[in-house]
ModelCIF file with pLDDT and N, C-alpha, C, O atoms, coordinates in Angstrom:
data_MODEL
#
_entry.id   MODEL 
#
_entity.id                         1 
_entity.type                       polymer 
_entity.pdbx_number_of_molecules   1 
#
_entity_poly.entity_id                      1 
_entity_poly.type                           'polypeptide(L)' 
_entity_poly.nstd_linkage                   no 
_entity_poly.nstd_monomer                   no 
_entity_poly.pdbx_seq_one_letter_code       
;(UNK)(UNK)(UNK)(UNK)(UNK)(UNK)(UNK)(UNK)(UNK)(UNK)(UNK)(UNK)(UNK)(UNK)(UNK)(UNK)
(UNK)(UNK)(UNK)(UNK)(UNK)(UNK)(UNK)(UNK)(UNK)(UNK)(UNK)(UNK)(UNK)(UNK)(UNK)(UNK)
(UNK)(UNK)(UNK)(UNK)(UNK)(UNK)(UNK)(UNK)
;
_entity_poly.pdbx_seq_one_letter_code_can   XXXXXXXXXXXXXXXXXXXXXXXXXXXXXXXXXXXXXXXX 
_entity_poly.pdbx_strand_id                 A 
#
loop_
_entity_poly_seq.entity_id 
_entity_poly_seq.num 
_entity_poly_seq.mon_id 
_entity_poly_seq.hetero 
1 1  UNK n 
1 2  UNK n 
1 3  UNK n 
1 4  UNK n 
1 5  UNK n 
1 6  UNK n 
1 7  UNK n 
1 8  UNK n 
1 9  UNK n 
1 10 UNK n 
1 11 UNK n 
1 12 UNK n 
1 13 UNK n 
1 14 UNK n 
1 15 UNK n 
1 16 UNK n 
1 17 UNK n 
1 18 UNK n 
1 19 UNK n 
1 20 UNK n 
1 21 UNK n 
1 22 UNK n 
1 23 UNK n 
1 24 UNK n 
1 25 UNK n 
1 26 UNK n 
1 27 UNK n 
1 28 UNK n 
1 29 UNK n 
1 30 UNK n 
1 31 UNK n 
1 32 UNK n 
1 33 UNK n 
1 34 UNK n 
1 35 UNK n 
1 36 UNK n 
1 37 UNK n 
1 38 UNK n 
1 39 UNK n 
1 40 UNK n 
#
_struct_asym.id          A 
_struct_asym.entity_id   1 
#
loop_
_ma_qa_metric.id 
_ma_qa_metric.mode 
_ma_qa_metric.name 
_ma_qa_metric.software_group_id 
_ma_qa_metric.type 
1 global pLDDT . pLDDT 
2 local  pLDDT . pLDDT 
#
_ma_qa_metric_global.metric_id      1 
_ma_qa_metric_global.metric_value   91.40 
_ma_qa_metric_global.model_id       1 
_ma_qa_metric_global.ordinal_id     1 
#
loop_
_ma_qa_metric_local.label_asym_id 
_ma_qa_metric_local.label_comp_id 
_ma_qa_metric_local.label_seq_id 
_ma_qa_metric_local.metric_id 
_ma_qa_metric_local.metric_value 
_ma_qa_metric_local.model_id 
_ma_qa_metric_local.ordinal_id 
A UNK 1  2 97.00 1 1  
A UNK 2  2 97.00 1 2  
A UNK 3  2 97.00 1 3  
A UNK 4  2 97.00 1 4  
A UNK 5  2 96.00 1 5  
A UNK 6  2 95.00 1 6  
A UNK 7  2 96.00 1 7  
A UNK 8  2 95.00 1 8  
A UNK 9  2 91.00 1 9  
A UNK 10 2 83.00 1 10 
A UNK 11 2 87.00 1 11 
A UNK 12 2 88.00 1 12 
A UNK 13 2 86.00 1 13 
A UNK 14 2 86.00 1 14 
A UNK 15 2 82.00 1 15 
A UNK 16 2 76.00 1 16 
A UNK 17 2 73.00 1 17 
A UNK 18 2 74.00 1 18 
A UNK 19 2 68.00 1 19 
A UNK 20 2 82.00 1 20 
A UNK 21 2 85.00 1 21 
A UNK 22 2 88.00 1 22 
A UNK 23 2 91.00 1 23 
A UNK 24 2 94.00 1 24 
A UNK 25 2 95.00 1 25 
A UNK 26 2 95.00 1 26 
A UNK 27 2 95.00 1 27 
A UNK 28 2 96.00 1 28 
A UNK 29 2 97.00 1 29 
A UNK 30 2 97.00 1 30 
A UNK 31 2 98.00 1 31 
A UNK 32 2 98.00 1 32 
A UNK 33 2 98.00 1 33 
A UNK 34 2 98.00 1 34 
A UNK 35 2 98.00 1 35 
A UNK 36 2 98.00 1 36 
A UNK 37 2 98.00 1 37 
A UNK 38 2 97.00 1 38 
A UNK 39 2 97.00 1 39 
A UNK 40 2 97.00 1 40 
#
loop_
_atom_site.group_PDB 
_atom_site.id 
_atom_site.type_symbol 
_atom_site.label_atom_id 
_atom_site.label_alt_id 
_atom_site.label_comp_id 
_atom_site.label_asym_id 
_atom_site.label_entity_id 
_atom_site.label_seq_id 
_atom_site.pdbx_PDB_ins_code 
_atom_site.Cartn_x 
_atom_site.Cartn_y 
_atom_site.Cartn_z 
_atom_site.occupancy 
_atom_site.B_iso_or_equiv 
_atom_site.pdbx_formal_charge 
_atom_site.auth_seq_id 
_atom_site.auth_comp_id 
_atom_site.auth_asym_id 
_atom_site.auth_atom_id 
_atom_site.pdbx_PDB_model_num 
ATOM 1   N N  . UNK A 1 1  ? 4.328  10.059  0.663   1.00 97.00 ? 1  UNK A N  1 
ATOM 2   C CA . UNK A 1 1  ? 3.201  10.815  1.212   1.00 97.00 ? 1  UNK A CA 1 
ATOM 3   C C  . UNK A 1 1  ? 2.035  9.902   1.557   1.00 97.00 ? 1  UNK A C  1 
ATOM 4   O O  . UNK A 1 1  ? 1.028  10.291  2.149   1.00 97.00 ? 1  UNK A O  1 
ATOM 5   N N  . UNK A 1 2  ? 2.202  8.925   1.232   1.00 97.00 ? 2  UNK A N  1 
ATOM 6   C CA . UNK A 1 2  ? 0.724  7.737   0.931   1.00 97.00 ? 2  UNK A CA 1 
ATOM 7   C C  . UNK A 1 2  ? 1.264  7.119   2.426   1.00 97.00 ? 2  UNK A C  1 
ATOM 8   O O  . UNK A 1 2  ? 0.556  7.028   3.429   1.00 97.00 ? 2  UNK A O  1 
ATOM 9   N N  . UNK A 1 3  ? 2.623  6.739   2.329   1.00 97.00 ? 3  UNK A N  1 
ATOM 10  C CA . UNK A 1 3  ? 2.729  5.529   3.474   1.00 97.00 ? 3  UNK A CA 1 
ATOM 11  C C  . UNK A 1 3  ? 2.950  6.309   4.206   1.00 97.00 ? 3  UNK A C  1 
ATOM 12  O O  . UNK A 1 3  ? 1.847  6.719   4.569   1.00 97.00 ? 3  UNK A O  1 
ATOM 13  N N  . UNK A 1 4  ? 3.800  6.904   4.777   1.00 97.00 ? 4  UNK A N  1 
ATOM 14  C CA . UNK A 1 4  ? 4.107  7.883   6.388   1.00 97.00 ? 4  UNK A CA 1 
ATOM 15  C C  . UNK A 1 4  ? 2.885  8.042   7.162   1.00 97.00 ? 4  UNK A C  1 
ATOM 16  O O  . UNK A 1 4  ? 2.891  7.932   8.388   1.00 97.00 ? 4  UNK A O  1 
ATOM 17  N N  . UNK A 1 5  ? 1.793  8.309   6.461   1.00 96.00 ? 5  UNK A N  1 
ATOM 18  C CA . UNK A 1 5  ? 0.684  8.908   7.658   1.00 96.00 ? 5  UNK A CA 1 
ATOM 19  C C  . UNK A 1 5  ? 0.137  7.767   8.224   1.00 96.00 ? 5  UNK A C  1 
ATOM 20  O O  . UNK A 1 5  ? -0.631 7.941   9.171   1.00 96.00 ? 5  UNK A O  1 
ATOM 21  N N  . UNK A 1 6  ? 0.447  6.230   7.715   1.00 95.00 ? 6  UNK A N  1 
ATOM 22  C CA . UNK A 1 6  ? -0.347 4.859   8.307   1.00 95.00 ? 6  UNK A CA 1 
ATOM 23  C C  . UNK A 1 6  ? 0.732  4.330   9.189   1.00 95.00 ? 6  UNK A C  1 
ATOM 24  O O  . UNK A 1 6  ? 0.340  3.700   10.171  1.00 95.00 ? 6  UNK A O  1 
ATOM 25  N N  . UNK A 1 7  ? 2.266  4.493   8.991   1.00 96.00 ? 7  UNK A N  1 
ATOM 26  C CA . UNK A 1 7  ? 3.448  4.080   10.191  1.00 96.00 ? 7  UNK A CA 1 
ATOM 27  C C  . UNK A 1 7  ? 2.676  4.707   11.399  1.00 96.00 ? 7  UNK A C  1 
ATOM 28  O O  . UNK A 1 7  ? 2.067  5.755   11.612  1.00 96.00 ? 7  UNK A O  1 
ATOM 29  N N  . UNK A 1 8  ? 3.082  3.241   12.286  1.00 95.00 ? 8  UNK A N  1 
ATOM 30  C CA . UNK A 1 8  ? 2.686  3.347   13.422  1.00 95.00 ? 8  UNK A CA 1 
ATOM 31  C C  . UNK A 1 8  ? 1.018  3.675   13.872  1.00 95.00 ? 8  UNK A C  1 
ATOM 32  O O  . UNK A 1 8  ? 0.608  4.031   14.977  1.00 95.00 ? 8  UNK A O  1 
ATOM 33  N N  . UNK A 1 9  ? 0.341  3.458   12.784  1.00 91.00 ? 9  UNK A N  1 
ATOM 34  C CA . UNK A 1 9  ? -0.706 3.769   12.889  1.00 91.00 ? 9  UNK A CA 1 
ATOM 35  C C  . UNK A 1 9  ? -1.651 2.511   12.937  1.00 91.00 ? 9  UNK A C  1 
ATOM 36  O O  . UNK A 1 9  ? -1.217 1.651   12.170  1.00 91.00 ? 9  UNK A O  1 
ATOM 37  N N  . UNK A 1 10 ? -2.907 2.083   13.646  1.00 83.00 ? 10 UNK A N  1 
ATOM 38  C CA . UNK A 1 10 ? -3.609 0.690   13.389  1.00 83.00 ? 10 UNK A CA 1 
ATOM 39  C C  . UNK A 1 10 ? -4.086 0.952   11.874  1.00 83.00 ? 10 UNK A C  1 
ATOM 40  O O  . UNK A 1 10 ? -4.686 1.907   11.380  1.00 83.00 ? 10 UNK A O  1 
ATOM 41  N N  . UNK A 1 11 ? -3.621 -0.197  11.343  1.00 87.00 ? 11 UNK A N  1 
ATOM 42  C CA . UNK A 1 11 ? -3.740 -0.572  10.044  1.00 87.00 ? 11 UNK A CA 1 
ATOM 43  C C  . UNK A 1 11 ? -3.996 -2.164  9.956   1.00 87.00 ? 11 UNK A C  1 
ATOM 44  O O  . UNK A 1 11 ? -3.272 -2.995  10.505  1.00 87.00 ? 11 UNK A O  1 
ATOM 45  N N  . UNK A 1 12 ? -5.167 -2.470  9.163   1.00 88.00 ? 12 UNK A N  1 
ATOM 46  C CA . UNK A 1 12 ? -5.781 -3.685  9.247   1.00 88.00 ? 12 UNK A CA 1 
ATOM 47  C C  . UNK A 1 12 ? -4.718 -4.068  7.974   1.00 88.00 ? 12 UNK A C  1 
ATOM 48  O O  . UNK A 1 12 ? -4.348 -3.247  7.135   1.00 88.00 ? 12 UNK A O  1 
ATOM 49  N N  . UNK A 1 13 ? -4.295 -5.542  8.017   1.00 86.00 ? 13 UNK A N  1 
ATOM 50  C CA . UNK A 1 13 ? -3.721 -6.462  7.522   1.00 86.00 ? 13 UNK A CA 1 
ATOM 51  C C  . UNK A 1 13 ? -4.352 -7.610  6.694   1.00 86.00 ? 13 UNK A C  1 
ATOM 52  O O  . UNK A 1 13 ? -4.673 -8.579  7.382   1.00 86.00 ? 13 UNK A O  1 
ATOM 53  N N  . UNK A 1 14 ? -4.551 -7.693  5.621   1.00 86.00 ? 14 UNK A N  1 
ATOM 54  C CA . UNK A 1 14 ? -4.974 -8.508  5.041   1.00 86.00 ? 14 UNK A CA 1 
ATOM 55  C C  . UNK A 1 14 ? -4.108 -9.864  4.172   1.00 86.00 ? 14 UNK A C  1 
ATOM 56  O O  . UNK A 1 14 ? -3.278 -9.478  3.349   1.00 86.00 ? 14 UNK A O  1 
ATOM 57  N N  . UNK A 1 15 ? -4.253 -11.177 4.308   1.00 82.00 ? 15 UNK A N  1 
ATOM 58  C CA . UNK A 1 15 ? -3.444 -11.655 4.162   1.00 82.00 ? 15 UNK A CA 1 
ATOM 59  C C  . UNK A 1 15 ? -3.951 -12.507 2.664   1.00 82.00 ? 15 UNK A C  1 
ATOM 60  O O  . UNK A 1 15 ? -4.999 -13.051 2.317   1.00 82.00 ? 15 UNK A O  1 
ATOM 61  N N  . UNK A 1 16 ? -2.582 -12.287 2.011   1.00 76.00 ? 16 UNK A N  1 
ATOM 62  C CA . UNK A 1 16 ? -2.707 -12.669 0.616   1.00 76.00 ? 16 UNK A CA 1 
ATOM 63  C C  . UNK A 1 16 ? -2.747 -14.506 0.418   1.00 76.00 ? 16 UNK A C  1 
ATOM 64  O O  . UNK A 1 16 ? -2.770 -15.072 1.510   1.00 76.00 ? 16 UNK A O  1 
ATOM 65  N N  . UNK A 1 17 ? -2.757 -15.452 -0.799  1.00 73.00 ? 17 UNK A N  1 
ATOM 66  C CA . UNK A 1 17 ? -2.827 -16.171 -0.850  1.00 73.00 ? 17 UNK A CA 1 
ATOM 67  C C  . UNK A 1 17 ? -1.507 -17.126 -0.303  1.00 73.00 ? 17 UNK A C  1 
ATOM 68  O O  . UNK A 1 17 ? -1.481 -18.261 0.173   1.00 73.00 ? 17 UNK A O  1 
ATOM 69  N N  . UNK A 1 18 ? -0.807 -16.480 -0.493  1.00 74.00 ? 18 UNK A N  1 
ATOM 70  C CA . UNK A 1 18 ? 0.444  -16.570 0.477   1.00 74.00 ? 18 UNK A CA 1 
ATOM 71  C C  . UNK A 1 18 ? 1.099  -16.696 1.439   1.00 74.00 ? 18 UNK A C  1 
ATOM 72  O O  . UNK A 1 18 ? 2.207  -17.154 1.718   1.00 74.00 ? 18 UNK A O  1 
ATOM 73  N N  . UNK A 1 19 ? -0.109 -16.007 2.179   1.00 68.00 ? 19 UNK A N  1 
ATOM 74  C CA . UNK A 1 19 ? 0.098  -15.899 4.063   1.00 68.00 ? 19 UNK A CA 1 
ATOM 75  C C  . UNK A 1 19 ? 0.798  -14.861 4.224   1.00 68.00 ? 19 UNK A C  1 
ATOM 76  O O  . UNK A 1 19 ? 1.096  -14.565 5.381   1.00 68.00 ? 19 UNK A O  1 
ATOM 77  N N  . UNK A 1 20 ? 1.267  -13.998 3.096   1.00 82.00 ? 20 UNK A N  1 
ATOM 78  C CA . UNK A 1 20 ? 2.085  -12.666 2.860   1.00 82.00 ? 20 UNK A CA 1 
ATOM 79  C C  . UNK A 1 20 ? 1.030  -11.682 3.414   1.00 82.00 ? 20 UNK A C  1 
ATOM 80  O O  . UNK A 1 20 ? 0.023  -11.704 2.705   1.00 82.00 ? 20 UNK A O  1 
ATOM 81  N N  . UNK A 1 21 ? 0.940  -10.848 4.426   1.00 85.00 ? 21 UNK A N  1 
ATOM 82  C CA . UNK A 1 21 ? 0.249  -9.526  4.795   1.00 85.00 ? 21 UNK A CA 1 
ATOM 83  C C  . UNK A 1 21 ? 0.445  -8.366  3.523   1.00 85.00 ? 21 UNK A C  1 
ATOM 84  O O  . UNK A 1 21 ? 1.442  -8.073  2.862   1.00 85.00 ? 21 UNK A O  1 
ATOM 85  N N  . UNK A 1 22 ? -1.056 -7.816  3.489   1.00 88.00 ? 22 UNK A N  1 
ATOM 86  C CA . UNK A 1 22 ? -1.255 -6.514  2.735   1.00 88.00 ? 22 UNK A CA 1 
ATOM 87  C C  . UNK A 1 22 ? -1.800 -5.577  3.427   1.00 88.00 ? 22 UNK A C  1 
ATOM 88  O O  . UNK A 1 22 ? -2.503 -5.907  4.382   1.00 88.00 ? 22 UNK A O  1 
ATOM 89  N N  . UNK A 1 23 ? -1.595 -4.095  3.094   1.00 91.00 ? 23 UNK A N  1 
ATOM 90  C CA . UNK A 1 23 ? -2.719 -3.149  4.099   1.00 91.00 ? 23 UNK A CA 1 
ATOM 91  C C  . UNK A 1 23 ? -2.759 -2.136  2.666   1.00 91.00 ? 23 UNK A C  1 
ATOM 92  O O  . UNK A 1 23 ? -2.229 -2.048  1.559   1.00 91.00 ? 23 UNK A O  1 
ATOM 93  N N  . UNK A 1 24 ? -3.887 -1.383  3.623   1.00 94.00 ? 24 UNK A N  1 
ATOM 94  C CA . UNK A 1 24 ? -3.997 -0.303  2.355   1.00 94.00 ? 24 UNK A CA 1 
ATOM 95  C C  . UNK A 1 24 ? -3.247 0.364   1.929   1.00 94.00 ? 24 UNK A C  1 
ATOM 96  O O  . UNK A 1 24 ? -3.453 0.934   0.858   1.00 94.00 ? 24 UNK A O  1 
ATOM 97  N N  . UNK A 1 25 ? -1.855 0.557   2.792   1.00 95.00 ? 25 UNK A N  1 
ATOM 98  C CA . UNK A 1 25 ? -0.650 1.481   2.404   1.00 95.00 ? 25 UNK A CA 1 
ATOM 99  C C  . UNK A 1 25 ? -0.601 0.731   1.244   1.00 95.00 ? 25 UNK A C  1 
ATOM 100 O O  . UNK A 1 25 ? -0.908 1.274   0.183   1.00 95.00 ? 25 UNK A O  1 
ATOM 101 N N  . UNK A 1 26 ? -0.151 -0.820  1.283   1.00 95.00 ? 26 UNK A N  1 
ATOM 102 C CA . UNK A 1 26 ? 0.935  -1.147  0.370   1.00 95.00 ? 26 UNK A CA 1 
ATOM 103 C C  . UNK A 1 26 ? 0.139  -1.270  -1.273  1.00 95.00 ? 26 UNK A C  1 
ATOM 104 O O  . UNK A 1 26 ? 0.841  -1.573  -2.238  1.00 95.00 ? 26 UNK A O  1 
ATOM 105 N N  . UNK A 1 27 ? -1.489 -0.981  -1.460  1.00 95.00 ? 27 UNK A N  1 
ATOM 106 C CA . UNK A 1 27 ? -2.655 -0.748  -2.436  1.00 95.00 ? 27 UNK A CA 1 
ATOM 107 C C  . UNK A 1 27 ? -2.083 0.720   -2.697  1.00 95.00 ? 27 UNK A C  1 
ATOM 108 O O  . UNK A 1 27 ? -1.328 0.913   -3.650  1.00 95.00 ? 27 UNK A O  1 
ATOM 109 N N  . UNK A 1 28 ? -2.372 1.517   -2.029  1.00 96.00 ? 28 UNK A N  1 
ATOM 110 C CA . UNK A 1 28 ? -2.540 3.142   -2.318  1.00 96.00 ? 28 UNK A CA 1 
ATOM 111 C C  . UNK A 1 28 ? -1.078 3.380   -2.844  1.00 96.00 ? 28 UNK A C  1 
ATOM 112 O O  . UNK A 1 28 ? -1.016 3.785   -4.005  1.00 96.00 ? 28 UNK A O  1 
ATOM 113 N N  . UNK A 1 29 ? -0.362 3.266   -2.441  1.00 97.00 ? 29 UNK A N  1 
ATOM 114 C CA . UNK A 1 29 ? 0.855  3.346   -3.021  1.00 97.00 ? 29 UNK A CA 1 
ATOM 115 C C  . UNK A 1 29 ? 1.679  2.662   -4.010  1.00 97.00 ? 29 UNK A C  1 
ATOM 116 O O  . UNK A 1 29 ? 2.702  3.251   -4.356  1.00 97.00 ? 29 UNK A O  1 
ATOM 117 N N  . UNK A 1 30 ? 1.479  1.780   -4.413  1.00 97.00 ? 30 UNK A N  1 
ATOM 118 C CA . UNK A 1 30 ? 1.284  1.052   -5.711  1.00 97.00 ? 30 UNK A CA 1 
ATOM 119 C C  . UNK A 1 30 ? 0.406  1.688   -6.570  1.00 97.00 ? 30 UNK A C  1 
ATOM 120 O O  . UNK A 1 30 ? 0.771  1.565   -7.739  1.00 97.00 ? 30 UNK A O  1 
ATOM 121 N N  . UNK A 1 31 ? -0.347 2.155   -6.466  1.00 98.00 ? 31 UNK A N  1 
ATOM 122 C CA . UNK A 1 31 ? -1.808 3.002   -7.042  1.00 98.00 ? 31 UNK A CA 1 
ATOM 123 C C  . UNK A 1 31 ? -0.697 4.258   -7.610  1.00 98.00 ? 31 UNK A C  1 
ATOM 124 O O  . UNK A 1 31 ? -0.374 4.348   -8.794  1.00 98.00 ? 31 UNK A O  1 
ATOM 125 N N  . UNK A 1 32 ? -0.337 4.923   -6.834  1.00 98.00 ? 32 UNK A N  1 
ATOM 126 C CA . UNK A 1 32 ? 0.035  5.955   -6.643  1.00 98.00 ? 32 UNK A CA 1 
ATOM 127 C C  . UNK A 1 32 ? 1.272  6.086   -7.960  1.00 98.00 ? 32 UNK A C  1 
ATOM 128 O O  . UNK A 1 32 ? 1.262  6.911   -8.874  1.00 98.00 ? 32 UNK A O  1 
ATOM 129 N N  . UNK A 1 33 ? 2.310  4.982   -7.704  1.00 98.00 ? 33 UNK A N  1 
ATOM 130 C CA . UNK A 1 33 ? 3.481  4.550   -8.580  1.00 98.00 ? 33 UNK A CA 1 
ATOM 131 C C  . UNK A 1 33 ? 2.952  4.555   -9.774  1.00 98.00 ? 33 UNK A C  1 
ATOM 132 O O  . UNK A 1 33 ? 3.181  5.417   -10.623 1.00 98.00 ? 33 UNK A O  1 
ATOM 133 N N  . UNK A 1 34 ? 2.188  3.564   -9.913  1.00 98.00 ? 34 UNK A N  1 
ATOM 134 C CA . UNK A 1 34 ? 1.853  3.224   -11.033 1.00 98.00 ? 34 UNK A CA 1 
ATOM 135 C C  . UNK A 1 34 ? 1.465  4.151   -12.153 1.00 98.00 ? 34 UNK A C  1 
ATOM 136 O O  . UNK A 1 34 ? 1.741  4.235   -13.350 1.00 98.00 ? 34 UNK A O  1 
ATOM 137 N N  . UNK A 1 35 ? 0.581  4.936   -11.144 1.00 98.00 ? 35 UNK A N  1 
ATOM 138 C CA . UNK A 1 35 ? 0.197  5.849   -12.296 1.00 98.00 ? 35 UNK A CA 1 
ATOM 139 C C  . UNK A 1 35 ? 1.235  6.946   -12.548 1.00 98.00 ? 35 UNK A C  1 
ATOM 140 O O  . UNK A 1 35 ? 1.783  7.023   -13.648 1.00 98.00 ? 35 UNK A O  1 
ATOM 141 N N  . UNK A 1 36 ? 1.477  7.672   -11.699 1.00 98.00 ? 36 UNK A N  1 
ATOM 142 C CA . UNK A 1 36 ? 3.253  8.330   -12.507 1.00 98.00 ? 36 UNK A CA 1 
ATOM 143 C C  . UNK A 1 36 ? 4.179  7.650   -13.578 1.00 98.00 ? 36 UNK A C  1 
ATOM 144 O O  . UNK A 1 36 ? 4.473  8.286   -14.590 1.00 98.00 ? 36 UNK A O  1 
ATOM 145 N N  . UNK A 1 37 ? 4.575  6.566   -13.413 1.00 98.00 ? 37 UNK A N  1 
ATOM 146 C CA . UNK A 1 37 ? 4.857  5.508   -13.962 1.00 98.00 ? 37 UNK A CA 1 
ATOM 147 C C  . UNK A 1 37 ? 4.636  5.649   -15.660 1.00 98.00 ? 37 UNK A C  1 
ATOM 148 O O  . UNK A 1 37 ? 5.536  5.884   -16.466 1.00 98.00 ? 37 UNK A O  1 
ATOM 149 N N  . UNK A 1 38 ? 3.524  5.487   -15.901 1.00 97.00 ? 38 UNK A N  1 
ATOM 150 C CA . UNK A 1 38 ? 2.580  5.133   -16.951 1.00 97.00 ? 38 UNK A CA 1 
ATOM 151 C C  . UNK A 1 38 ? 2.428  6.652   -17.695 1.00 97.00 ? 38 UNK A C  1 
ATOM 152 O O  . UNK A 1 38 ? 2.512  6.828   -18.911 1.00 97.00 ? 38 UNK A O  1 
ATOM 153 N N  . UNK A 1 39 ? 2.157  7.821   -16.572 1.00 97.00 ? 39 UNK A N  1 
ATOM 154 C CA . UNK A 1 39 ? 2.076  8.676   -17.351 1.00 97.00 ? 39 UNK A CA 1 
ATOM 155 C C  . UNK A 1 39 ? 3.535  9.278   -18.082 1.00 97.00 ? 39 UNK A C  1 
ATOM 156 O O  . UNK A 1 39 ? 3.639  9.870   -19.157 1.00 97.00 ? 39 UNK A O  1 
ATOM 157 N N  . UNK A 1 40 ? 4.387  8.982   -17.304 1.00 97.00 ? 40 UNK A N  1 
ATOM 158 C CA . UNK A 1 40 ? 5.619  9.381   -17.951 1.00 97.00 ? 40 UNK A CA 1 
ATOM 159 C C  . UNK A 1 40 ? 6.419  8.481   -18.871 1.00 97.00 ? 40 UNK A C  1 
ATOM 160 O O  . UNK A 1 40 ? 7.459  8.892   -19.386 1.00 97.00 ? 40 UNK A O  1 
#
């Protein structure tokens, strides 16, 4: 539900120490995991 609505969508890219790209999908949804995760 987090990532589908940013596919195909302009989404700024931020690039990790790595040169590996991040966007807010791949934050919010990690966010998202995590906490289900934890609560269960």
């Amino acid at each position: 539900k987090v990532i589908r609505p940013y596919f195909r969508h302009s989404i700024h890219a931020d690039d990790k120490y790595d040169e590996s790209p991040v966007t807010k999908a791949d934050r919010e949804a990690e966010q998202t995991i995590r906490q289900i995760l934890k609560q269960e």
